[in-house]
PDB file of N, CA and C in Angstrom:
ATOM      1  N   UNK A   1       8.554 -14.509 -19.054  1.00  0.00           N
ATOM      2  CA  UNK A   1       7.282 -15.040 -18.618  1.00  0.00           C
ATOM      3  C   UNK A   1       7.136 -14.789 -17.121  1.00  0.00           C
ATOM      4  N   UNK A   2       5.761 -14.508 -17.185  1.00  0.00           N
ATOM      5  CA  UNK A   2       6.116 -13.655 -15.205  1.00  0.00           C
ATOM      6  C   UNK A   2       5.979 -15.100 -14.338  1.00  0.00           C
ATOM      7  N   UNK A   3       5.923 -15.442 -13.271  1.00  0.00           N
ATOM      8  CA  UNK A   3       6.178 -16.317 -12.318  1.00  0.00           C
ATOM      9  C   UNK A   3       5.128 -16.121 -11.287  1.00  0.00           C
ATOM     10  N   UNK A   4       4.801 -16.885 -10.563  1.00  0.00           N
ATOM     11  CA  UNK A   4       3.409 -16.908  -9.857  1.00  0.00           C
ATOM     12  C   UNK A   4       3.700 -17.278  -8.409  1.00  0.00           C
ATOM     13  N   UNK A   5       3.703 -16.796  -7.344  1.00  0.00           N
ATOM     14  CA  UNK A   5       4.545 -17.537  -6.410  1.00  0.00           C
ATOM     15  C   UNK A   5       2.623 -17.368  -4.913  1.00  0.00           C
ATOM     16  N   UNK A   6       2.763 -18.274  -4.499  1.00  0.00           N
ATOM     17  CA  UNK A   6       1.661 -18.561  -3.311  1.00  0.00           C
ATOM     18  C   UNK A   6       2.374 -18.051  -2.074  1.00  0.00           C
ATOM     19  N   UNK A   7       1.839 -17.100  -1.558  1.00  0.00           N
ATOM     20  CA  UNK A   7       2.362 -16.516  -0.002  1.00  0.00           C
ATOM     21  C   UNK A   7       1.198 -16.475   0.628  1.00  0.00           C
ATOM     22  N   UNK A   8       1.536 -17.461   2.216  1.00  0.00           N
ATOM     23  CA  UNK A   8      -0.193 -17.322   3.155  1.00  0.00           C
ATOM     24  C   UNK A   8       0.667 -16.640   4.314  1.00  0.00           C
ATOM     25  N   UNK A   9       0.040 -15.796   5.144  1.00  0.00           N
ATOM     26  CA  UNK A   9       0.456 -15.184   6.041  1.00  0.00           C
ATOM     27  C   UNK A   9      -1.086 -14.309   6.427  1.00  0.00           C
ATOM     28  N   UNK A  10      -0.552 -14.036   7.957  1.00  0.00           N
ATOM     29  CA  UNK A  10      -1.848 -13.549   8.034  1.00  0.00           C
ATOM     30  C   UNK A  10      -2.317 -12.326   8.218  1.00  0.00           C
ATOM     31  N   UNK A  11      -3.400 -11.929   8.109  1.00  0.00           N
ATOM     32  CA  UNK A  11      -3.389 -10.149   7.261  1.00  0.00           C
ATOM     33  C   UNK A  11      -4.354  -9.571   8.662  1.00  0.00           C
ATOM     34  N   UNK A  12      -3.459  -8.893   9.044  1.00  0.00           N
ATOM     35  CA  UNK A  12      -3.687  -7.665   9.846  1.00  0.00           C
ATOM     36  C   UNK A  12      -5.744  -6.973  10.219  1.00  0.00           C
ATOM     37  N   UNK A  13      -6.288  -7.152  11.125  1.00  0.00           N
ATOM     38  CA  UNK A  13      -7.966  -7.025  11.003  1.00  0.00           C
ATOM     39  C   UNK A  13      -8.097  -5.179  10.803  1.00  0.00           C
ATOM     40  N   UNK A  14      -6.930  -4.911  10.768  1.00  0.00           N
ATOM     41  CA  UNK A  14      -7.053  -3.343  10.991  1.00  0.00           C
ATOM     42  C   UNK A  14      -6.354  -2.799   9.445  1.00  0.00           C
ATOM     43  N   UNK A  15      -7.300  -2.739   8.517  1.00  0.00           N
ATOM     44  CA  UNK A  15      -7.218  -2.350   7.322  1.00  0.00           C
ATOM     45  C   UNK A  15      -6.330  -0.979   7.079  1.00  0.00           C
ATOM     46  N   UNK A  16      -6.620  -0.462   7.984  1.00  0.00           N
ATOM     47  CA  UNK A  16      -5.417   0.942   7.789  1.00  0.00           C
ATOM     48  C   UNK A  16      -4.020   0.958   7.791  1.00  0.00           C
ATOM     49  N   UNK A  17      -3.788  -0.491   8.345  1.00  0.00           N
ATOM     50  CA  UNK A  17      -2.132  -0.154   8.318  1.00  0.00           C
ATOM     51  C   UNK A  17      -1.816  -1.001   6.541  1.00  0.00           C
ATOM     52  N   UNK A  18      -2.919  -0.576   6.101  1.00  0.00           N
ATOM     53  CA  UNK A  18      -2.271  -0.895   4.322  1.00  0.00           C
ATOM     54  C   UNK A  18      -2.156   0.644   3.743  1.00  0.00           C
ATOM     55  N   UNK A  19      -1.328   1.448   4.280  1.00  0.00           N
ATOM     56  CA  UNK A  19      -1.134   2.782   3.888  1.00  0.00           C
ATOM     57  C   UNK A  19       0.159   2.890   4.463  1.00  0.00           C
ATOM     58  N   UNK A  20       0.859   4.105   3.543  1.00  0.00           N
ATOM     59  CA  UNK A  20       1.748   4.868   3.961  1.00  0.00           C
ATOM     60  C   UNK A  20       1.903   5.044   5.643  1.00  0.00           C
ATOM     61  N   UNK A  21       2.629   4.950   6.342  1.00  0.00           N
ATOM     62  CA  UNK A  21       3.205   5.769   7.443  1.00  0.00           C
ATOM     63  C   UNK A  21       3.102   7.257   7.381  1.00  0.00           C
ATOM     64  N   UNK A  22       2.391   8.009   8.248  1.00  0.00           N
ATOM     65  CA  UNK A  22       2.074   9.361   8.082  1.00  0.00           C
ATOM     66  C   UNK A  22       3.340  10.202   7.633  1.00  0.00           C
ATOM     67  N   UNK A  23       4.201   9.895   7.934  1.00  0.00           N
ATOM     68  CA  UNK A  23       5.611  10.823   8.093  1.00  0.00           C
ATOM     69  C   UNK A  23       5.736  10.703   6.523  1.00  0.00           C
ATOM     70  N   UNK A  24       5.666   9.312   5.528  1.00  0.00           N
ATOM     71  CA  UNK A  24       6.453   9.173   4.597  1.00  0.00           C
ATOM     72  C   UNK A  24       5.428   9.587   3.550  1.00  0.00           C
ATOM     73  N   UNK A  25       4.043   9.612   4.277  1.00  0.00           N
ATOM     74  CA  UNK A  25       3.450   9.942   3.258  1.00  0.00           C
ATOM     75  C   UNK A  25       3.174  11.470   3.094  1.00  0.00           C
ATOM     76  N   UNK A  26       3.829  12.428   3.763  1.00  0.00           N
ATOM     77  CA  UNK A  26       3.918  13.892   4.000  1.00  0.00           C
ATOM     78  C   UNK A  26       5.239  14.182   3.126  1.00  0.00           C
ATOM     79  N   UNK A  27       6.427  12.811   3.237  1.00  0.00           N
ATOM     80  CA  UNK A  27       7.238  13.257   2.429  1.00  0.00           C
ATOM     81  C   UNK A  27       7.200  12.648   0.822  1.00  0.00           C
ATOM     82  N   UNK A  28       5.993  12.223   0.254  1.00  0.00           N
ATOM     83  CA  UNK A  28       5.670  11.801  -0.733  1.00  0.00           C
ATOM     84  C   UNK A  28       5.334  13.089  -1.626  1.00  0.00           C
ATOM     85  N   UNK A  29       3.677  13.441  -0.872  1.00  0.00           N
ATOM     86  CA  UNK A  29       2.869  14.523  -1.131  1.00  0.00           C
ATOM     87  C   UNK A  29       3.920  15.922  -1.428  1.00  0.00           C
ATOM     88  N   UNK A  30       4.660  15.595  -0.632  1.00  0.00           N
ATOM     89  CA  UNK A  30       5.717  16.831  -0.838  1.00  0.00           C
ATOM     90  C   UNK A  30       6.344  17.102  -1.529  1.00  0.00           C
ATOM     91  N   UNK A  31       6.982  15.842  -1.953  1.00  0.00           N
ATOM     92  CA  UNK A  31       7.243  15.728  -3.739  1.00  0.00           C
ATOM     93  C   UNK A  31       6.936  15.968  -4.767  1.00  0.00           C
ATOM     94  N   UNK A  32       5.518  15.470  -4.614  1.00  0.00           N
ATOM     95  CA  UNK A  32       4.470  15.548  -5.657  1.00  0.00           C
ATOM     96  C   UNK A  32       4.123  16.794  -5.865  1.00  0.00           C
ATOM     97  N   UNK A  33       4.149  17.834  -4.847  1.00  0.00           N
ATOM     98  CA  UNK A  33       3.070  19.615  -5.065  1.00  0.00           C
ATOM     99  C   UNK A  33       4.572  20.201  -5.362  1.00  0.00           C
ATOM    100  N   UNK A  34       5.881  20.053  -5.051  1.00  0.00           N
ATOM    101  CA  UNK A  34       6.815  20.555  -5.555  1.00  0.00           C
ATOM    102  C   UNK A  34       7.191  20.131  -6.901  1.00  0.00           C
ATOM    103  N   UNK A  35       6.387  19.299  -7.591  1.00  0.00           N
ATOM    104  CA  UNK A  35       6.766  18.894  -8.899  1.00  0.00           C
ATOM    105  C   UNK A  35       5.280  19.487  -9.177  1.00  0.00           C
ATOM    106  N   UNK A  36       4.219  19.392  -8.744  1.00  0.00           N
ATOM    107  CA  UNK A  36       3.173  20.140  -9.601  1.00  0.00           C
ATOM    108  C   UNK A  36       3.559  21.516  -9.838  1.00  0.00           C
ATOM    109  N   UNK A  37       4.254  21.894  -8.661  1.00  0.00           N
ATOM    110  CA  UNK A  37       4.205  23.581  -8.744  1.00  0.00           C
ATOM    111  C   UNK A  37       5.268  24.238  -9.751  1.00  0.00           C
ATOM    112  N   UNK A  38       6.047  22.804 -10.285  1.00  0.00           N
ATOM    113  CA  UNK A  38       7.071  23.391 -11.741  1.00  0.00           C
ATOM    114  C   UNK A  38       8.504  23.174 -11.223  1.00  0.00           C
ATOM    115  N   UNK A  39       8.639  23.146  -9.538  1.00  0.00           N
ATOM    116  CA  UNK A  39       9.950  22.833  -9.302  1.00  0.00           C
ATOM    117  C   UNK A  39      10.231  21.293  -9.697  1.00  0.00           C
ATOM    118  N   UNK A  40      11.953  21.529 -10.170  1.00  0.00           N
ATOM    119  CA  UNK A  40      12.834  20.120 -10.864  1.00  0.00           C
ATOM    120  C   UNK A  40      13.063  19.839  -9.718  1.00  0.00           C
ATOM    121  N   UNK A  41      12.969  18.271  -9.525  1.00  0.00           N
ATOM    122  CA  UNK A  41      13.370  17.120  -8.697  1.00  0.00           C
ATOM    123  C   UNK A  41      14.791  16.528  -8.993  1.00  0.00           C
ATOM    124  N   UNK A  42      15.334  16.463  -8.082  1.00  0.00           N
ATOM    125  CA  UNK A  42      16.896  15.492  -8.486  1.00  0.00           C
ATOM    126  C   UNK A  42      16.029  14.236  -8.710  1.00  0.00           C
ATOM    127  N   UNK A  43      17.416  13.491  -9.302  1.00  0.00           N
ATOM    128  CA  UNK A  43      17.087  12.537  -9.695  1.00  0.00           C
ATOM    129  C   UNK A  43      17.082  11.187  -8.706  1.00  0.00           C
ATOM    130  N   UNK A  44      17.483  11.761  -7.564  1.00  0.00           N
ATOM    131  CA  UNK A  44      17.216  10.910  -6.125  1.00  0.00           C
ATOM    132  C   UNK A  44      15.700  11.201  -5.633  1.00  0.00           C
ATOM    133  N   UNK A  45      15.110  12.156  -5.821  1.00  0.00           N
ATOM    134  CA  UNK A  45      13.902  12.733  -5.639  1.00  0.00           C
ATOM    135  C   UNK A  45      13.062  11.602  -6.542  1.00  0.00           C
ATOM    136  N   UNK A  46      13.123  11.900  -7.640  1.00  0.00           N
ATOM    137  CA  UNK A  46      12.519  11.206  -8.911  1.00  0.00           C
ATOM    138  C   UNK A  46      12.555   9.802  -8.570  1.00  0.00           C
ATOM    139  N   UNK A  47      13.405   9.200  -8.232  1.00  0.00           N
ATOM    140  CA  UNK A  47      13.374   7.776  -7.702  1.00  0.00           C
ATOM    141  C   UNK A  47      12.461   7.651  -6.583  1.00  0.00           C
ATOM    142  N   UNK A  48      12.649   8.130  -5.739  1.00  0.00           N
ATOM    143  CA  UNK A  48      12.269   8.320  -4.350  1.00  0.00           C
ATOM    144  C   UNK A  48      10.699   8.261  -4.162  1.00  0.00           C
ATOM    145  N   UNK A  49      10.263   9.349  -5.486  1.00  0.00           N
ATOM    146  CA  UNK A  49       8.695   9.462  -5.394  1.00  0.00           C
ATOM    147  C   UNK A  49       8.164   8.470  -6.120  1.00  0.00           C
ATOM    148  N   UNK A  50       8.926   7.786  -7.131  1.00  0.00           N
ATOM    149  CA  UNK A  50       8.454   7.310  -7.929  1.00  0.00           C
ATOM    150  C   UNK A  50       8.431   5.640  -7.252  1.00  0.00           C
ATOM    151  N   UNK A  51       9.217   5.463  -6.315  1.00  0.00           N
ATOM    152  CA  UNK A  51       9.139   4.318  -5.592  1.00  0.00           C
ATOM    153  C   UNK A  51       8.532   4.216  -4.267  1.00  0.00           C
ATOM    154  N   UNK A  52       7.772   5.645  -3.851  1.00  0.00           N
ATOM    155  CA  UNK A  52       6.954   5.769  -2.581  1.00  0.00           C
ATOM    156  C   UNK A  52       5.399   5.507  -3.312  1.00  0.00           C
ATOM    157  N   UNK A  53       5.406   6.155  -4.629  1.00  0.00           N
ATOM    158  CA  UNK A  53       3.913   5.822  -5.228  1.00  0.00           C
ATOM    159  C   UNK A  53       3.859   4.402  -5.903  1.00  0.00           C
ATOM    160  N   UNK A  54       4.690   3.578  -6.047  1.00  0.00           N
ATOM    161  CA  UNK A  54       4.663   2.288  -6.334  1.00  0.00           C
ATOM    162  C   UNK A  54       4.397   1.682  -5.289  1.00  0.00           C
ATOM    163  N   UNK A  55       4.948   2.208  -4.194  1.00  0.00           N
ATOM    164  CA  UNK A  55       4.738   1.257  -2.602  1.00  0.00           C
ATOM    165  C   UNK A  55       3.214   1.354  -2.480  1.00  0.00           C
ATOM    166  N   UNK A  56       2.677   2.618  -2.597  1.00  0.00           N
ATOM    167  CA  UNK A  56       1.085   3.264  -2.230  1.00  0.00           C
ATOM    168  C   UNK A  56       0.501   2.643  -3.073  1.00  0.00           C
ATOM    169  N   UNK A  57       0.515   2.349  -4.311  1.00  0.00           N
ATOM    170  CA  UNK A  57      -0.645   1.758  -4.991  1.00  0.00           C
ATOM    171  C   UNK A  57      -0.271   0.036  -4.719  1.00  0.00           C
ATOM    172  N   UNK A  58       0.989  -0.453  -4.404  1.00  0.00           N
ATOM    173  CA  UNK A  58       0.959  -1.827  -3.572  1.00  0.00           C
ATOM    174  C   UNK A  58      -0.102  -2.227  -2.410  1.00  0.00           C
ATOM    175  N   UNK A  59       0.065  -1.184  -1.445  1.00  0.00           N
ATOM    176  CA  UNK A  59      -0.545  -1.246  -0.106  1.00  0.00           C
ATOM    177  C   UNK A  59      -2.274  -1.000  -0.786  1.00  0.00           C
ATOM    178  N   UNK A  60      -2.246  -0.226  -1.622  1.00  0.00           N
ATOM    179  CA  UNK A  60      -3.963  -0.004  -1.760  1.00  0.00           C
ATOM    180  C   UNK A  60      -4.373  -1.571  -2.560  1.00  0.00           C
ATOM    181  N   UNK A  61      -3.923  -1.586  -3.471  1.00  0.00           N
ATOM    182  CA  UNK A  61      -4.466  -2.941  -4.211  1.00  0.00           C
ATOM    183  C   UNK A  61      -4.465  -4.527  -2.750  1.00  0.00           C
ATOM    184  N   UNK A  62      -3.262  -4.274  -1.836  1.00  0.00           N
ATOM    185  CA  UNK A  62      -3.660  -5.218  -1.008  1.00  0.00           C
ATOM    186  C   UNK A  62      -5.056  -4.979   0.039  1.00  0.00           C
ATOM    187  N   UNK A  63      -5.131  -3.648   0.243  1.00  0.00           N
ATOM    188  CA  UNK A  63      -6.160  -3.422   0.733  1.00  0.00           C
ATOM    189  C   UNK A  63      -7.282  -3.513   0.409  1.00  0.00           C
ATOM    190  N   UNK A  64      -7.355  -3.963  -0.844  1.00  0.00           N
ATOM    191  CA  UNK A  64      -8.940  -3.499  -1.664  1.00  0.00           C
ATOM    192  C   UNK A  64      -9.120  -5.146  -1.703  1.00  0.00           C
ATOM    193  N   UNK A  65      -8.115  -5.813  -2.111  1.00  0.00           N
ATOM    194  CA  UNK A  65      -8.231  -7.685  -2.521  1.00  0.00           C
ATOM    195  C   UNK A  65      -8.217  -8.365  -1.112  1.00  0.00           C
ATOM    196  N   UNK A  66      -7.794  -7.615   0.296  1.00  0.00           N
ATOM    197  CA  UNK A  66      -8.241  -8.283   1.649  1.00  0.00           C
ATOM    198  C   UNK A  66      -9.355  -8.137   1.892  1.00  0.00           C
ATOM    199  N   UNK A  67     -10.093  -6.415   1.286  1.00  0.00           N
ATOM    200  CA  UNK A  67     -11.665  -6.019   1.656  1.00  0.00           C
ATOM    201  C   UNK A  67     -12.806  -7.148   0.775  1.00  0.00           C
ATOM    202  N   UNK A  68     -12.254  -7.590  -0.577  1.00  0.00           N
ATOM    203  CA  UNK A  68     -12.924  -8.171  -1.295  1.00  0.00           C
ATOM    204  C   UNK A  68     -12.984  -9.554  -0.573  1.00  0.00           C
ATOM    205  N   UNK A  69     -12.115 -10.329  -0.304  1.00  0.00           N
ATOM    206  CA  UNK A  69     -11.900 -11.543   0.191  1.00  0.00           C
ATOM    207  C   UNK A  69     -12.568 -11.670   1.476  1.00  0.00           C
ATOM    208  N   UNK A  70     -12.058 -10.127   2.773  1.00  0.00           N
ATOM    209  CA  UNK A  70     -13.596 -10.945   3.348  1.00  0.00           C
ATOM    210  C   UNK A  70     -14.798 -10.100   3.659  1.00  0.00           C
ATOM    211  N   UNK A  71     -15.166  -9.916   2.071  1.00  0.00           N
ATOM    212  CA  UNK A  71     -17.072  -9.504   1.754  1.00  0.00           C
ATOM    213  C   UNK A  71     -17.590 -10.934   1.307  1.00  0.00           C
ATOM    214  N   UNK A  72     -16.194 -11.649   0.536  1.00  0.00           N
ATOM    215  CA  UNK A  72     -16.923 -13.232   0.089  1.00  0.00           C
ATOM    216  C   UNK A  72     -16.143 -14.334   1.071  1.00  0.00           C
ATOM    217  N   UNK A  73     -16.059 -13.951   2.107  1.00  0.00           N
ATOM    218  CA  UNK A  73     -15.605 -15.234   3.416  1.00  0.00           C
ATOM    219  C   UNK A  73     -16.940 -15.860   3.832  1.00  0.00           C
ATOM    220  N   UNK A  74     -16.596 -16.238   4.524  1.00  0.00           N
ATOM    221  CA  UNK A  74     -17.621 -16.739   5.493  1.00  0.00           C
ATOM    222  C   UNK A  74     -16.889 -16.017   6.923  1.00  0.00           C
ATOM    223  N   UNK A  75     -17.780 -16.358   8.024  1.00  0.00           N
ATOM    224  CA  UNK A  75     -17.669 -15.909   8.967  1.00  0.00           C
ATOM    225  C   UNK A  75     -16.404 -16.216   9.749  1.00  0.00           C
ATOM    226  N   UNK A  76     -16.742 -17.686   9.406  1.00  0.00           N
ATOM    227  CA  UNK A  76     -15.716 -18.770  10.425  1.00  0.00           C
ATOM    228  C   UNK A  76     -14.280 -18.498   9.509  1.00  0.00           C
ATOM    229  N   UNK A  77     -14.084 -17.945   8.251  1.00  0.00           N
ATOM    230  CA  UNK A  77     -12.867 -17.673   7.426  1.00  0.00           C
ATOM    231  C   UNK A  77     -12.358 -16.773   8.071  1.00  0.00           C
ATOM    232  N   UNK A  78     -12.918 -15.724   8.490  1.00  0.00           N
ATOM    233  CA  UNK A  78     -12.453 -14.449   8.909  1.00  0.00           C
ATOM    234  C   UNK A  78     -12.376 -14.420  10.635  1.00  0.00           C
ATOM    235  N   UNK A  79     -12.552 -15.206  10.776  1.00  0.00           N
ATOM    236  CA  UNK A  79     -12.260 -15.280  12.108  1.00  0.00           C
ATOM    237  C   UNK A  79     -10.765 -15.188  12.963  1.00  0.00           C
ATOM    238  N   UNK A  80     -10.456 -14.067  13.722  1.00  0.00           N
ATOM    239  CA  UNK A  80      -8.923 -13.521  14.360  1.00  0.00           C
ATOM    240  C   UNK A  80      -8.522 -15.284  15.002  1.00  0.00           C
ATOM    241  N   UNK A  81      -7.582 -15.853  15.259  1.00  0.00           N
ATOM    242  CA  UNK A  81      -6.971 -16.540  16.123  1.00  0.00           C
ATOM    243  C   UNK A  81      -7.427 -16.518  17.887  1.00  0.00           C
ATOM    244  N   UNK A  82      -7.760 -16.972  18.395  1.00  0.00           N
ATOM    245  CA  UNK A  82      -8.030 -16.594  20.030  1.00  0.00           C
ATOM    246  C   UNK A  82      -9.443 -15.784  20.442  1.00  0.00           C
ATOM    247  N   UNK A  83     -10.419 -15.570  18.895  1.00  0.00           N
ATOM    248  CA  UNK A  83     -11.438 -15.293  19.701  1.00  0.00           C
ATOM    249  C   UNK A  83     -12.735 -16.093  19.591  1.00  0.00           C
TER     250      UNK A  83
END
């Protein structure tokens, strides 16, 4: 039975850093067109990509449920600390 756990912390106003790191995401993509193009992946590879595109669709789904949350805030919700 899955488990439900409440985490508040506070989320970053600069929506882009819910992505890959440029570097890791060059060594993702890189994975990926060397496996489109027919070349075999070790099986450290295979892990590797397969746990960099689990991270990426993490970071996007948080990105999309922070964008949703504040289209339905209010003003004073979304408001940074100190301004």
């Amino acid at each position: 039975m899955p488990q439900h756990v409440l985490v508040e912390f506070e989320m970053p106003a600069d929506l882009d850093r819910f992505k890959l790191p440029q570097g890791v995401n060059e060594r993702l993509h890189g994975l990926l067109d060397r496996q489109d193009r027919g070349e075999a992946l070790t099986s450290a590879e295979r892990t590797e990509a397969e746990g960099l595109v689990e991270l990426s669709e993490l970071l996007s789904l948080l990105r999309l449920r922070t964008q949703r949350i504040w289209q339905d805030a209010s003003p004073e919700e979304c408001a940074l600390p100190g301004m």
